[in-house]
Protein backbone atom coordinates (compact mmCIF):
# COMPACT_ATOMS: atom_id res chain seq x y z
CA UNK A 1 -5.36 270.17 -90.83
CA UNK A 2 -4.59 273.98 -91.99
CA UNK A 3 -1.81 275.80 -89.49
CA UNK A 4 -3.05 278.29 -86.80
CA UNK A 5 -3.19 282.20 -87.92
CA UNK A 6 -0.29 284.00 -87.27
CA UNK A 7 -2.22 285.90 -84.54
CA UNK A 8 -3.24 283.27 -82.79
CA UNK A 9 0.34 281.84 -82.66
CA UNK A 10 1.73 285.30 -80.78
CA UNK A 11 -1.69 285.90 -78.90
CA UNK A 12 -0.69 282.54 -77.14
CA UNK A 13 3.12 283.82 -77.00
CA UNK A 14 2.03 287.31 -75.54
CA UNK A 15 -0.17 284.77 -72.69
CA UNK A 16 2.76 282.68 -72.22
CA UNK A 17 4.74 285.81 -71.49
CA UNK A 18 2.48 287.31 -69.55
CA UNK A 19 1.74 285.37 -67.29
CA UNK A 20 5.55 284.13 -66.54
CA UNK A 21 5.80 287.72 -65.65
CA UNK A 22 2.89 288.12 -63.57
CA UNK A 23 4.55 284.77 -61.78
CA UNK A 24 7.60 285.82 -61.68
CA UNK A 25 6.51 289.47 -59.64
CA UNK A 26 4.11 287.48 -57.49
CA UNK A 27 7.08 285.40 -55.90
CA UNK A 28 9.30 288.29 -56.07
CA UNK A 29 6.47 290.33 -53.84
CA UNK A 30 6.00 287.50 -51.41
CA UNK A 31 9.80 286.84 -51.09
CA UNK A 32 10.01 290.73 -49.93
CA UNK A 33 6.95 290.04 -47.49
CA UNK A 34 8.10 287.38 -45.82
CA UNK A 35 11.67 289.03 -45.58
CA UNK A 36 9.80 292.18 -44.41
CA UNK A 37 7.94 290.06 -41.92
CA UNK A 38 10.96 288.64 -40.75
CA UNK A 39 12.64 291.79 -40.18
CA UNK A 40 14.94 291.90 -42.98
CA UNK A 41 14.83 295.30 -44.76
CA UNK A 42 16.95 295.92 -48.20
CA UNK A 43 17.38 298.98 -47.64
């Protein structure tokens, strides 16, 4: 069993990251929806 290619190995990482990010706005937008809906304003 040979080792995966280097790009493979940070193809995955640049997923991995990706879509942690992507997560990571997607709660952060629906946190300031429901706040918004709510009434709450940060500013």
């Amino acid at each position: 069993m040979n080792p995966a290619p280097v790009w493979r190995k940070l193809s995955w990482l640049l997923l991995i990251w990706a879509a942690s990010v992507l997560a990571l706005g997607g709660v952060s937008f629906l946190f300031r929806l429901l706040m918004q809906l709510a009434g709450l304003h940060s500013h």
